[in-house]
N, C-alpha and C. Protein backbone atom coordinates (compact mmCIF):
# COMPACT_ATOMS: atom_id res chain seq x y z
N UNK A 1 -100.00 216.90 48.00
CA UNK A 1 -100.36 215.51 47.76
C UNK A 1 -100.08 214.73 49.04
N UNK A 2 -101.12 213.79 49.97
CA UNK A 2 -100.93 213.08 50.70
C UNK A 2 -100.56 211.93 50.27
N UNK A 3 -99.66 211.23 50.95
CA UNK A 3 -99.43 209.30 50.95
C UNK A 3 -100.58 208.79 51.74
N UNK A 4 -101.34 208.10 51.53
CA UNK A 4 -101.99 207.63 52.39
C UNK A 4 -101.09 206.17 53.07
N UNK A 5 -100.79 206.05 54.39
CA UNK A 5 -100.48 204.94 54.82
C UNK A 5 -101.14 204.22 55.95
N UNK A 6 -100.91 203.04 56.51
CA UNK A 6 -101.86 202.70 57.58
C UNK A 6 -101.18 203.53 58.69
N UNK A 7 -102.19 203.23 59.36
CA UNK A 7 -101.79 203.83 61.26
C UNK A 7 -102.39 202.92 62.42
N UNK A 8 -101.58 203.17 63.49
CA UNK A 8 -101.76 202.50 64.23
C UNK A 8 -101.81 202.42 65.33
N UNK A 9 -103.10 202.88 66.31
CA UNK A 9 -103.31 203.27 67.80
C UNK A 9 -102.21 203.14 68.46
N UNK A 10 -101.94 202.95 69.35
CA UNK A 10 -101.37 202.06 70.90
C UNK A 10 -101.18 203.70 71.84
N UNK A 11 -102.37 203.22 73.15
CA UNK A 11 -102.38 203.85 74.23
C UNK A 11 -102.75 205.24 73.66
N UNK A 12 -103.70 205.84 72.80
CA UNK A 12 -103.75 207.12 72.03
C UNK A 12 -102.92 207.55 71.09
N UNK A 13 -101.71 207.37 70.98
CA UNK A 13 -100.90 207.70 69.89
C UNK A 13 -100.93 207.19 68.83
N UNK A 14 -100.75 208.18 67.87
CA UNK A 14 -100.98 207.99 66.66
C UNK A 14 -99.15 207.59 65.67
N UNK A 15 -99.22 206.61 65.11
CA UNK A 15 -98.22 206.25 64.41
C UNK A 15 -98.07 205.69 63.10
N UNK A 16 -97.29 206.19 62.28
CA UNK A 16 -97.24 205.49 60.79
C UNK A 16 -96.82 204.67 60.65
N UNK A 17 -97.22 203.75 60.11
CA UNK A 17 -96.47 202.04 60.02
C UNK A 17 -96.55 201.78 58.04
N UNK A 18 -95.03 201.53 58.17
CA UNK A 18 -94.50 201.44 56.49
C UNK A 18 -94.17 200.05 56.43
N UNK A 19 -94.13 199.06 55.96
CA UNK A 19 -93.83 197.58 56.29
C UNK A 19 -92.65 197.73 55.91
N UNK A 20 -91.39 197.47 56.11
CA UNK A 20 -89.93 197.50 55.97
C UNK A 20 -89.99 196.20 56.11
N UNK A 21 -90.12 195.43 56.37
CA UNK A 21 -90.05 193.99 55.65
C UNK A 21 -90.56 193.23 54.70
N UNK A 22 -91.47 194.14 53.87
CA UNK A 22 -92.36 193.26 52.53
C UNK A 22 -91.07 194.46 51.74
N UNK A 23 -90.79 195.37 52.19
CA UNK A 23 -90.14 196.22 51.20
C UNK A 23 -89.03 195.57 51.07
N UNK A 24 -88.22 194.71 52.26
CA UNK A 24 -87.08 194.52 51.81
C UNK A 24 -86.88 193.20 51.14
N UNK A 25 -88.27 192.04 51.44
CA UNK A 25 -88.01 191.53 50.94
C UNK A 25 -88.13 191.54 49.23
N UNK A 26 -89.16 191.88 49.23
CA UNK A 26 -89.11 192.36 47.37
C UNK A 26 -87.97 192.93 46.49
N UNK A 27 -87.22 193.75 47.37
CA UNK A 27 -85.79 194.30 46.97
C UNK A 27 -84.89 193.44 46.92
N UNK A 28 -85.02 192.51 47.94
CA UNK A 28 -84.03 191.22 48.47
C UNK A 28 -84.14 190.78 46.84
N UNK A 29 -85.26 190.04 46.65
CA UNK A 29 -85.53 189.07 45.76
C UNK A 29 -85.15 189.39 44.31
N UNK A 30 -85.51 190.58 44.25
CA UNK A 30 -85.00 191.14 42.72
C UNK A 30 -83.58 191.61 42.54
N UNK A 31 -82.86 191.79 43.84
CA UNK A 31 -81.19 191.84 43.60
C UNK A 31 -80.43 190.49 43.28
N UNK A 32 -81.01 189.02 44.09
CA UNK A 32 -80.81 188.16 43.81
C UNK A 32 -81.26 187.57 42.85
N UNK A 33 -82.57 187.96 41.86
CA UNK A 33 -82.47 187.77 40.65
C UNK A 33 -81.60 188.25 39.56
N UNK A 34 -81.41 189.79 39.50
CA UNK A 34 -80.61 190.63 39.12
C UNK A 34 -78.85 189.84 39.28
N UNK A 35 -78.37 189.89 40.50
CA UNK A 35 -77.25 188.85 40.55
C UNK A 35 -76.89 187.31 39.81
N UNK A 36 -78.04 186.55 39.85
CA UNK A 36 -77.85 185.36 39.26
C UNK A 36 -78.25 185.85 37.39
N UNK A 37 -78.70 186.86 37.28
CA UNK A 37 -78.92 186.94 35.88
C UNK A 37 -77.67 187.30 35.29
N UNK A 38 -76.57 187.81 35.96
CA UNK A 38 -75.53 189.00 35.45
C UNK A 38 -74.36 187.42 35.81
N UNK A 39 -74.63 186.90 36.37
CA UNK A 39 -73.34 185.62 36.56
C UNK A 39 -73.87 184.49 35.83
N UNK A 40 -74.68 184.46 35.01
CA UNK A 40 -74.90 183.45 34.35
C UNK A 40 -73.94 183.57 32.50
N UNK A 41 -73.32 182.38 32.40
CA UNK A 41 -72.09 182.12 31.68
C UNK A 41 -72.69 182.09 30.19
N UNK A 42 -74.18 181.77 29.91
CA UNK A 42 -74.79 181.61 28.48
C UNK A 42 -75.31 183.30 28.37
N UNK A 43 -75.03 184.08 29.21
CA UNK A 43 -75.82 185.45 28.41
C UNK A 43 -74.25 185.72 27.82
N UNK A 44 -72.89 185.76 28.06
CA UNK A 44 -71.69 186.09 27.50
C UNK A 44 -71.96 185.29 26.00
N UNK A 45 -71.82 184.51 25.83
CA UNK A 45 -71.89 183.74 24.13
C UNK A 45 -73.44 183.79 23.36
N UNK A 46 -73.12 184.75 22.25
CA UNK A 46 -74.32 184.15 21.04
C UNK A 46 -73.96 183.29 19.94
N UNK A 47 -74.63 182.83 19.87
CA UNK A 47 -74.45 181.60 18.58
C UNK A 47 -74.51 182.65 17.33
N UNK A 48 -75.09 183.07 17.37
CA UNK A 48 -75.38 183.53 15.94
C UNK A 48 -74.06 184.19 15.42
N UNK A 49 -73.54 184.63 16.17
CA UNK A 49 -72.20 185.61 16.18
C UNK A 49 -70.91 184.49 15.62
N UNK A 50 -70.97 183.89 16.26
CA UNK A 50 -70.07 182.14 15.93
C UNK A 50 -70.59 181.63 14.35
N UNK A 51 -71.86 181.60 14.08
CA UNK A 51 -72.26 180.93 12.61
C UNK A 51 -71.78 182.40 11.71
N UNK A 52 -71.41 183.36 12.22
CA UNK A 52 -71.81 184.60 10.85
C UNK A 52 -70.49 184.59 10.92
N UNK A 53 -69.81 184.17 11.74
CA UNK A 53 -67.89 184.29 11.61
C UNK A 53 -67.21 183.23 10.56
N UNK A 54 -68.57 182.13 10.83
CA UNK A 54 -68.03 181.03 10.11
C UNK A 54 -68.11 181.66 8.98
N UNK A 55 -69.56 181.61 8.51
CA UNK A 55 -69.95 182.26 7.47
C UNK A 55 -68.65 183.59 6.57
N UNK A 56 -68.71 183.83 7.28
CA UNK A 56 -67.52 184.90 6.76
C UNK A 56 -66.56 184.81 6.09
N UNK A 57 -65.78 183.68 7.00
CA UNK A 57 -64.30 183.16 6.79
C UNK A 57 -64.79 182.21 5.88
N UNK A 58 -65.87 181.54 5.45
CA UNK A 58 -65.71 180.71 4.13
C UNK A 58 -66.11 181.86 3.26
N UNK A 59 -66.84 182.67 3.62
CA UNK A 59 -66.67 183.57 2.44
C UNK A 59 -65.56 184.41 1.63
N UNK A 60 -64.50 184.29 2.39
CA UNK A 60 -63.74 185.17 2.21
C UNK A 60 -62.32 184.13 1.76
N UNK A 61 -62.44 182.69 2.02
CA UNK A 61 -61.74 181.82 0.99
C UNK A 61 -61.94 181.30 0.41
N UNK A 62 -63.38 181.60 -0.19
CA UNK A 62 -63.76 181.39 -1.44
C UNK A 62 -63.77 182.49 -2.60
N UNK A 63 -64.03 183.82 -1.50
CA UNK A 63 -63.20 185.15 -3.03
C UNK A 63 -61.52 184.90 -2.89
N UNK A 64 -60.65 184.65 -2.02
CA UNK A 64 -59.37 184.20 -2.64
C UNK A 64 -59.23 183.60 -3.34
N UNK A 65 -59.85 182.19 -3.24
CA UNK A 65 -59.72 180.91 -4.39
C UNK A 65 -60.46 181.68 -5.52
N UNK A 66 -61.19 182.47 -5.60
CA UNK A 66 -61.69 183.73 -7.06
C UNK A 66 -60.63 184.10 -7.84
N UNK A 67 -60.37 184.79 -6.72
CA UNK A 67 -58.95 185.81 -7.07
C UNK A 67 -57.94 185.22 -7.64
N UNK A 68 -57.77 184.35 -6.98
CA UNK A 68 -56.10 183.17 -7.16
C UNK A 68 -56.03 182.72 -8.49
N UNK A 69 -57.96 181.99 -9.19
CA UNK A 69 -58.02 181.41 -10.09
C UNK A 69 -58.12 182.34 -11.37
N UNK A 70 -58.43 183.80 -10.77
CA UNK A 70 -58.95 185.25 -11.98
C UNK A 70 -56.88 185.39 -12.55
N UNK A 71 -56.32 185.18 -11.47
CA UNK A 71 -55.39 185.96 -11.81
C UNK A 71 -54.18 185.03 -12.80
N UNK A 72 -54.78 183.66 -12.29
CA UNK A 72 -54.11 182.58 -13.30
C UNK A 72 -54.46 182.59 -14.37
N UNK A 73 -55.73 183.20 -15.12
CA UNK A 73 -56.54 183.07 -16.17
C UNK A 73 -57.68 182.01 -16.06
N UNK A 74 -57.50 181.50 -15.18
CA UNK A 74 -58.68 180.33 -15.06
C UNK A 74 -60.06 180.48 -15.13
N UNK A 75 -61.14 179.70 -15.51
CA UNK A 75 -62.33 180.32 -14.88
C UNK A 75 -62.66 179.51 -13.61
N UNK A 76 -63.93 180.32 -13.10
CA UNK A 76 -64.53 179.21 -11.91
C UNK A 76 -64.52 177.83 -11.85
N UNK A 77 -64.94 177.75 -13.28
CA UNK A 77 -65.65 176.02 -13.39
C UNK A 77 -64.99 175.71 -14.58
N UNK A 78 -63.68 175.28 -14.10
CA UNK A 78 -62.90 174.72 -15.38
C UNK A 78 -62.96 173.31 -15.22
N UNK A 79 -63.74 173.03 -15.57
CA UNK A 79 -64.60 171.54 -16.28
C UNK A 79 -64.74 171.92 -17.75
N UNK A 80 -64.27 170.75 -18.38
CA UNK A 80 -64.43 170.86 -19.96
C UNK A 80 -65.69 170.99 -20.64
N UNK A 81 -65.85 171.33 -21.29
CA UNK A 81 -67.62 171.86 -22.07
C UNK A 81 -67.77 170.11 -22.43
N UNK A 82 -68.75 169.76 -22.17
CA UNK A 82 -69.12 168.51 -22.96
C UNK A 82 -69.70 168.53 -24.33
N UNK A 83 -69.06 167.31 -25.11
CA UNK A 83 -68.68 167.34 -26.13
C UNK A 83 -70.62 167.53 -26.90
N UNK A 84 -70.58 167.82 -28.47
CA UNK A 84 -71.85 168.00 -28.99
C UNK A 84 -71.88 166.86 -29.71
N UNK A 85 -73.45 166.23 -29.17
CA UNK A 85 -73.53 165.22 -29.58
C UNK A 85 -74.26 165.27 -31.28
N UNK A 86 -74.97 166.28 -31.23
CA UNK A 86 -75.54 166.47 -32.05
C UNK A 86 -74.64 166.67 -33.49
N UNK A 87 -73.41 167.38 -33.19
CA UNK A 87 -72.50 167.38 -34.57
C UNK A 87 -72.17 165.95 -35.53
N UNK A 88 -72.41 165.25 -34.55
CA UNK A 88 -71.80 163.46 -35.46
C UNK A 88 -72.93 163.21 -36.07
């Protein structure tokens, strides 16, 4: 398999010419993207991770306050039955 690359006279000789400066800059540019992507302070924190913690921890003192109220005999919704109107 050949590379084909340019060439380039001077005085009969024949020479390969590779651009080492479009190469480096393209490399340049994507390390310094690469760099500012990896030091940026919002890819460390997700939100979502923060709401599902919340989420959690009220979930999880609200099965205590379950528990607390199962084990007193209580129910959930100890509000009194309202009265029947219909019996009078």
């Amino acid at each position: 398999m050949r590379v084909i690359v340019p060439v380039i006279n001077h005085a009969g000789t024949t020479r390969r010419m590779i651009d080492y400066f479009a190469l480096a800059l393209g490399h340049g540019l994507l390390a310094i993207v690469l760099l500012r992507l990896v030091w940026r302070d919002d890819l460390d924190v997700d939100p979502a991770i923060a709401d599902n913690q919340a989420a959690e921890e009220q979930r999880r003192k609200d099965a205590l306050a379950a528990r607390k109220q199962a084990a007193r005999g209580e129910t959930l919704n100890s509000i009194p039955p309202a009265p029947d109107e219909t019996a009078t």
